[in-house]
Protein backbone atom coordinates (compact mmCIF):
# COMPACT_ATOMS: atom_id res chain seq x y z
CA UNK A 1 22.17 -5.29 -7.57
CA UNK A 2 20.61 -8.46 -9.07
CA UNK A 3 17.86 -7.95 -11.68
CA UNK A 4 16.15 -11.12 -12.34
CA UNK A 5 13.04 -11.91 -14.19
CA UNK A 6 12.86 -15.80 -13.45
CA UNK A 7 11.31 -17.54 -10.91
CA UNK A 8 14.08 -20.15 -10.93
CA UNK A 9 16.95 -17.69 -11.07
CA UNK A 10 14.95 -15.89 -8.31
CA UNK A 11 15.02 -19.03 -6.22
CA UNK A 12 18.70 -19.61 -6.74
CA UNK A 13 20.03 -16.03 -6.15
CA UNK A 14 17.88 -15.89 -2.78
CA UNK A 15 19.15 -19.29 -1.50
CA UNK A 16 22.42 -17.71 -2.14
CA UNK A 17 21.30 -14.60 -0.10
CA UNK A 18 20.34 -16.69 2.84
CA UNK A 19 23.26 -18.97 3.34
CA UNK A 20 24.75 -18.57 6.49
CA UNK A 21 22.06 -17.61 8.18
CA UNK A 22 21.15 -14.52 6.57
CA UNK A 23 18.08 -13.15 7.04
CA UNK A 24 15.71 -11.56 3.81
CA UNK A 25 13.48 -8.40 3.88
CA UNK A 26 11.05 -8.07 1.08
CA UNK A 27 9.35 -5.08 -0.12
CA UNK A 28 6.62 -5.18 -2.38
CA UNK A 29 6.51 -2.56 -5.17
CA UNK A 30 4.35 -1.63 -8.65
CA UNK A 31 7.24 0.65 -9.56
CA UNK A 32 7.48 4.30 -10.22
CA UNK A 33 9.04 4.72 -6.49
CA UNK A 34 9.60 7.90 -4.62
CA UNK A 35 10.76 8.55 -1.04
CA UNK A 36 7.67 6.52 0.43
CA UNK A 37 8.65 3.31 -1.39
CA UNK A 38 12.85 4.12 -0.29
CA UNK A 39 11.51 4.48 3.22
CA UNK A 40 9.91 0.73 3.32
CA UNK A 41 13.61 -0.22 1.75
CA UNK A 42 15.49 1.36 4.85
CA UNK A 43 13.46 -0.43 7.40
CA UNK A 44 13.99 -3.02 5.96
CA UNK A 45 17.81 -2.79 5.63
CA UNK A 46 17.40 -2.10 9.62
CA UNK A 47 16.07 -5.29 10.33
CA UNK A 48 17.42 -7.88 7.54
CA UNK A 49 21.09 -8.71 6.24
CA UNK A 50 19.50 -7.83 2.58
CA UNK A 51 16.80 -6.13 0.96
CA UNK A 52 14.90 -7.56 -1.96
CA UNK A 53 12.22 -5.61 -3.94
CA UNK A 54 10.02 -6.46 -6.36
CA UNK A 55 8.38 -4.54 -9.21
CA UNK A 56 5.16 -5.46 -10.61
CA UNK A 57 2.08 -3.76 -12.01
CA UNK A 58 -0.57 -6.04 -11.14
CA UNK A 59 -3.46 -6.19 -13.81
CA UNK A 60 -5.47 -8.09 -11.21
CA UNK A 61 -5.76 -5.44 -8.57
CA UNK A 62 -7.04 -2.79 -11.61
CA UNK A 63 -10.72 -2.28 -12.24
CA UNK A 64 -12.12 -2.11 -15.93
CA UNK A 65 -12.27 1.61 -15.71
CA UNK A 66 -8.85 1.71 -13.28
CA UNK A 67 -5.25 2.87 -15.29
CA UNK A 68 -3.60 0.11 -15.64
CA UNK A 69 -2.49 0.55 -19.03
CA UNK A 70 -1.55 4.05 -17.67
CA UNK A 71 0.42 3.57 -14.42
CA UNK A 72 3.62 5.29 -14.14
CA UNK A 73 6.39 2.78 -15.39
CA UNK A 74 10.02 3.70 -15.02
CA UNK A 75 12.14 0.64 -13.96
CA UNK A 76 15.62 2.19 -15.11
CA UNK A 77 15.17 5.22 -13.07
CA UNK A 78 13.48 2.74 -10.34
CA UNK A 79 16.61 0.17 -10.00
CA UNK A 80 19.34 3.39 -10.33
CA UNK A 81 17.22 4.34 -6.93
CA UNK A 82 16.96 0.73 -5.59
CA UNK A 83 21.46 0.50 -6.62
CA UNK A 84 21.89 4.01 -4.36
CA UNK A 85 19.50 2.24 -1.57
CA UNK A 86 21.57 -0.94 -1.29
CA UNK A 87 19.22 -3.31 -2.62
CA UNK A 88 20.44 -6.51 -3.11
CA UNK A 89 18.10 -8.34 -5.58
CA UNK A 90 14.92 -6.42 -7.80
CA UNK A 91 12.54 -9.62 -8.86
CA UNK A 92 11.23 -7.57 -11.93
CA UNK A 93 8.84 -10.31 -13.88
CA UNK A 94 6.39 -9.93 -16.30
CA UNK A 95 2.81 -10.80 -16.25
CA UNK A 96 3.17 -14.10 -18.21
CA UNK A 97 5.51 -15.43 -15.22
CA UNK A 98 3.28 -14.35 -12.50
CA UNK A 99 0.04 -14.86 -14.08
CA UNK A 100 1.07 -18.13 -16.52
CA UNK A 101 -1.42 -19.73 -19.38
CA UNK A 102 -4.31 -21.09 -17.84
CA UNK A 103 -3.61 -19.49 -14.25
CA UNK A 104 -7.14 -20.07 -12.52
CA UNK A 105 -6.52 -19.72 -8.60
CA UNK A 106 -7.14 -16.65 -6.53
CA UNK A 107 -7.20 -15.80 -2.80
CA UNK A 108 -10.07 -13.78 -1.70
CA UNK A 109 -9.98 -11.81 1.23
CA UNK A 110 -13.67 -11.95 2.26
CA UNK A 111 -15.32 -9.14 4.73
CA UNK A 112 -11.90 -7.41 5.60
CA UNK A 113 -11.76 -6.46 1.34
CA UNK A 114 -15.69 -5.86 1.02
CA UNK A 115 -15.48 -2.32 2.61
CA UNK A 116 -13.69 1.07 1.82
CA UNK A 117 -11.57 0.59 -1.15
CA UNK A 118 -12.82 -2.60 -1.47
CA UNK A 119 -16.38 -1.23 -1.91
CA UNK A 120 -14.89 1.62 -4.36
CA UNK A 121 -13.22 -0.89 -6.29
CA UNK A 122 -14.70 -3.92 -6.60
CA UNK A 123 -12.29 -7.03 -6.47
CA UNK A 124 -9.07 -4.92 -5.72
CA UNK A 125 -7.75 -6.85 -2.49
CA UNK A 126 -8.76 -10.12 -4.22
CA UNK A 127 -6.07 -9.11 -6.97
CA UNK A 128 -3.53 -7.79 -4.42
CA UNK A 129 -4.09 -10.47 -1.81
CA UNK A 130 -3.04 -13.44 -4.69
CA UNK A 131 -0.08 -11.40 -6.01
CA UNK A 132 1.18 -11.06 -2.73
CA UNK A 133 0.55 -14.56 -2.02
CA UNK A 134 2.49 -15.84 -5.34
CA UNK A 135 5.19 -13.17 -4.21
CA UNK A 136 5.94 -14.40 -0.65
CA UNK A 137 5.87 -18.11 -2.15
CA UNK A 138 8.14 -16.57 -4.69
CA UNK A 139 10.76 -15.15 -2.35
CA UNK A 140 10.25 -16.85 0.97
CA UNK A 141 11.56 -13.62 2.80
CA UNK A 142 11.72 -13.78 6.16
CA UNK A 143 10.34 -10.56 6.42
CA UNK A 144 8.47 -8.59 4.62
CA UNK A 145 7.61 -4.68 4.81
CA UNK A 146 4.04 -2.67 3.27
CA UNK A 147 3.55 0.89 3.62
CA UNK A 148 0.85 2.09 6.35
CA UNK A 149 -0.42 4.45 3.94
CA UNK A 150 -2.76 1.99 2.79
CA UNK A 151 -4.12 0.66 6.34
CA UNK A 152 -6.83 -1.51 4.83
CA UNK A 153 -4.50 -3.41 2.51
CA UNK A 154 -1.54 -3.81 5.74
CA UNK A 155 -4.85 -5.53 7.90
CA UNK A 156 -5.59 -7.63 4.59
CA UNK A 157 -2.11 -8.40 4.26
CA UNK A 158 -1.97 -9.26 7.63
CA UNK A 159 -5.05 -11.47 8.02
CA UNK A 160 -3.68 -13.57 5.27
CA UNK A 161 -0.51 -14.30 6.26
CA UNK A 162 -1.99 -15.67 9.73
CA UNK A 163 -4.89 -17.30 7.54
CA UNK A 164 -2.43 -19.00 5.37
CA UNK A 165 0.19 -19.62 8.14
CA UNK A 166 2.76 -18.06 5.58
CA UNK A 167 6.29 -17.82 8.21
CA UNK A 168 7.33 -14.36 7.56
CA UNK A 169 6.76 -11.78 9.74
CA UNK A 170 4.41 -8.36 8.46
CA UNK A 171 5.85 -4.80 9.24
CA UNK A 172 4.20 -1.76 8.59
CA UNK A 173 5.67 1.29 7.45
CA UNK A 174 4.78 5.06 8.80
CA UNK A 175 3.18 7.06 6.06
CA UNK A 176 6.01 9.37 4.51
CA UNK A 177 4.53 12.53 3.92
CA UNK A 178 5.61 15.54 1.58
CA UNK A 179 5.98 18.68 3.66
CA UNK A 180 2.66 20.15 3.28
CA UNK A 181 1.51 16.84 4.73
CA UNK A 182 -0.19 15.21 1.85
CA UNK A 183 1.05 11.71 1.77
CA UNK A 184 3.34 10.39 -0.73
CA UNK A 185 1.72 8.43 -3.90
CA UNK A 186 3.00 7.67 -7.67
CA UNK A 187 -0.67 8.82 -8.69
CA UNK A 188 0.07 12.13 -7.22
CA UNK A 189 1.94 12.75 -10.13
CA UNK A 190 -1.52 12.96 -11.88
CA UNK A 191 -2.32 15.90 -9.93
CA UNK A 192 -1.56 19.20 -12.05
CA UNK A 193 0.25 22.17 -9.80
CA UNK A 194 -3.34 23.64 -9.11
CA UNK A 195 -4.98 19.97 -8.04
CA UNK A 196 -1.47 19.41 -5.83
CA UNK A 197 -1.47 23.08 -3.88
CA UNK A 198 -5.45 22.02 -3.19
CA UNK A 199 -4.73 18.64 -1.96
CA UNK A 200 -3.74 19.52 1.29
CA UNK A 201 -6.97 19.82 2.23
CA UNK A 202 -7.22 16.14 2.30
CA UNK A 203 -4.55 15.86 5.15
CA UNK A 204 -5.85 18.58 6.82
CA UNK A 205 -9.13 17.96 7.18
CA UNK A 206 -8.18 14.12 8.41
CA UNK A 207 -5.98 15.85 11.05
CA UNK A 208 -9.03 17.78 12.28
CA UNK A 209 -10.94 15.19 12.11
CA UNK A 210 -9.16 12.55 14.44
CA UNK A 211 -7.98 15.12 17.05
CA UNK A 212 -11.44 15.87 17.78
CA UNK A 213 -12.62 12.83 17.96
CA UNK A 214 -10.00 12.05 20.06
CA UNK A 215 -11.14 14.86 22.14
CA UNK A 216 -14.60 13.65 22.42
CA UNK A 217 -16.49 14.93 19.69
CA UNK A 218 -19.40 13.04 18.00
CA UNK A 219 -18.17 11.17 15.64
CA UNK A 220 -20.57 11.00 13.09
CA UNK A 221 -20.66 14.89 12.93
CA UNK A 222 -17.02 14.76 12.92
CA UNK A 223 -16.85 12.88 10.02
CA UNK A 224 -19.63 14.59 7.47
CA UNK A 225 -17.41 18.20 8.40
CA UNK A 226 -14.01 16.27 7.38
CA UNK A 227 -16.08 15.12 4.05
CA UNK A 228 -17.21 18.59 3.87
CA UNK A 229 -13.94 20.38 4.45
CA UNK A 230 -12.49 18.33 1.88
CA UNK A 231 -14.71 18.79 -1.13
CA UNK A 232 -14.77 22.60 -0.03
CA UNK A 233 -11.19 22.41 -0.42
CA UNK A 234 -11.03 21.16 -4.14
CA UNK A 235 -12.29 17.47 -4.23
CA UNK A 236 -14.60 16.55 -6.77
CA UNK A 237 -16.02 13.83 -4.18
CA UNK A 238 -15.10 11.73 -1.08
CA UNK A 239 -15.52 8.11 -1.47
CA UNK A 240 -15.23 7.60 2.26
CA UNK A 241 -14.31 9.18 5.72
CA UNK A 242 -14.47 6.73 8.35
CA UNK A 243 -13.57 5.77 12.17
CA UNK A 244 -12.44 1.91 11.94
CA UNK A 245 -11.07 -0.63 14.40
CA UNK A 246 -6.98 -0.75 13.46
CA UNK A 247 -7.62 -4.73 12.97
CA UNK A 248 -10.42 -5.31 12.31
CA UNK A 249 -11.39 -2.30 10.50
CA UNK A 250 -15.06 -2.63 11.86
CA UNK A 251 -16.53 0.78 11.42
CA UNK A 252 -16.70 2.66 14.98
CA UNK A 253 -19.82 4.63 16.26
CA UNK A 254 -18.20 4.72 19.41
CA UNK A 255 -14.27 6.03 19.82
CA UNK A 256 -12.12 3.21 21.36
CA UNK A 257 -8.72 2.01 20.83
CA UNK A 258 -6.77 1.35 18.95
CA UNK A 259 -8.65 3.04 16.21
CA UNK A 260 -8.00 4.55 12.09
CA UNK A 261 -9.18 7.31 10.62
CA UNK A 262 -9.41 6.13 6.95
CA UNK A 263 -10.27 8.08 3.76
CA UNK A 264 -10.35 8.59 0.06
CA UNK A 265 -11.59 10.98 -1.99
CA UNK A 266 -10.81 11.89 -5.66
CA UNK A 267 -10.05 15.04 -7.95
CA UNK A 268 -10.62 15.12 -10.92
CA UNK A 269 -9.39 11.54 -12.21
CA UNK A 270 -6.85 11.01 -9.53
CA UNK A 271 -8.43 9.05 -6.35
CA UNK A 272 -5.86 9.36 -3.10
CA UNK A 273 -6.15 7.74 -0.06
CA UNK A 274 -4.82 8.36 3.73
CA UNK A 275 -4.96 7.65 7.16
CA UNK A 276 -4.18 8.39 10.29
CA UNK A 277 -4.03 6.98 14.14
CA UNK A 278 -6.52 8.41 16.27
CA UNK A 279 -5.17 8.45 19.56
């Protein structure tokens, strides 16, 4: 596997990649990966002749208050997984190559960003929206592959690409899930063993949640007992449970398809987030 730090190197090994025909999946990564991230990787060997990920911690995306400066960072033990996957190429830069002197352009995402997450964290999708921007023009996959654990960022994500006619086509990833059902995340290793063995209240309650609405029940009720049920279950506080269009991610009084449950909640400094299809 190909480590390379350099936009022109970068440009040069995938060109190489692509001759003959060959098609390239990308699969956008800030590191410290676990079976989630390796899941992404295997789609994307399933629909591409190679697999490129990158590996970036992306100040832009990170609050004042956010961890940034402490976000799990572990490339060796990242690439030996990425060498056992197949990868072909890790684009590993810094943040002076991505984000050069005097860098003054951003893409902002508008009304999809402004709720959820984007309401928690103000100015989050702006920051991931241009680094994924810069990283498409970077690596001109044909593909490229996002986790549906984060549903609001995969509609973002999506919106853009159409928005900005980028020619790459968007896949979403199912949510890999540990087998309690709490949903894989590098900031779950914030969680001490207490915090983890109560975090399955989070999935849990969500579960509850969308299978009765999906059987009827009124929704807004619905969703103050899934808040409920999860601060009784060890959350500190809920940031948000709602019922959103899949697309559009208007919030839903009514139940119609095709419809996301979407949620995040935090304990003690550790804020997780999850979804799930309500069908």
């Amino acid at each position: 596997m190909q480590i390379i730090r350099d936009i022109a190197m970068l440009r040069r090994a995938v060109s190489a990649l692509q001759q003959g025909g060959k098609s390239v999946a990308l699969v956008p990564t800030m590191g410290a990966l676990h079976a989630g991230h390796l899941s992404l990787v295997r789609m994307g060997k399933r629909v591409a002749d190679h697999v490129i990920v990158s590996i970036f911690v992306n100040p832009t995306q990170f609050g004042p208050n956010e961890d940034f400066a402490a976000y799990p960072r572990d490339e060796d033990r990242d690439a030996a997984l990425l060498v056992e996957e197949g990868v072909s190429l890790l684009w590993a830069p810094d943040v002076a190559t991505m984000y050069p002197g005097g860098h003054s352009t951003h893409v902002e995402v508008a009304e999809l960003g402004a709720d959820y997450c984007g309401a928690a964290r103000p100015g989050h999708f702006d920051g991931v929206a241009t680094v994924v921007s810069k990283l498409f023009n970077q690596v001109r996959p044909d593909v490229a592959i996002f986790g549906e654990k984060d549903w609001q960022q995969l509609a973002i994500i999506r919106r853009m690409a159409r928005d900005l006619d980028f020619a790459l086509d968007i896949l979403g990833a199912p949510i890999a899930r540990d087998s309690d059902g709490l949903a894989l995340s590098s900031r779950n290793a914030y969680l001490s063993k207490d915090q983890r063995a109560a975090a399955v209240a989070f999935p849990n309650a969500l579960k509850a949640a969308a299978k009765a609405i999906a059987g009827g029940a009124d929704i807004a009720e619905t969703l103050a007992k899934a808040e409920a049920d999860i601060v009784a279950g060890g959350f500190d506080s809920v940031d948000y449970v709602a019922l959103a269009d899949a697309e559009s991610l208007e919030r839903l009084s009514l139940f119609r398809k095709p419809a996301r449950l979407l949620a995040a909640a935090r304990m003690g400094k550790t804020r997780l987030i999850d979804n799930l299809a309500v069908a």
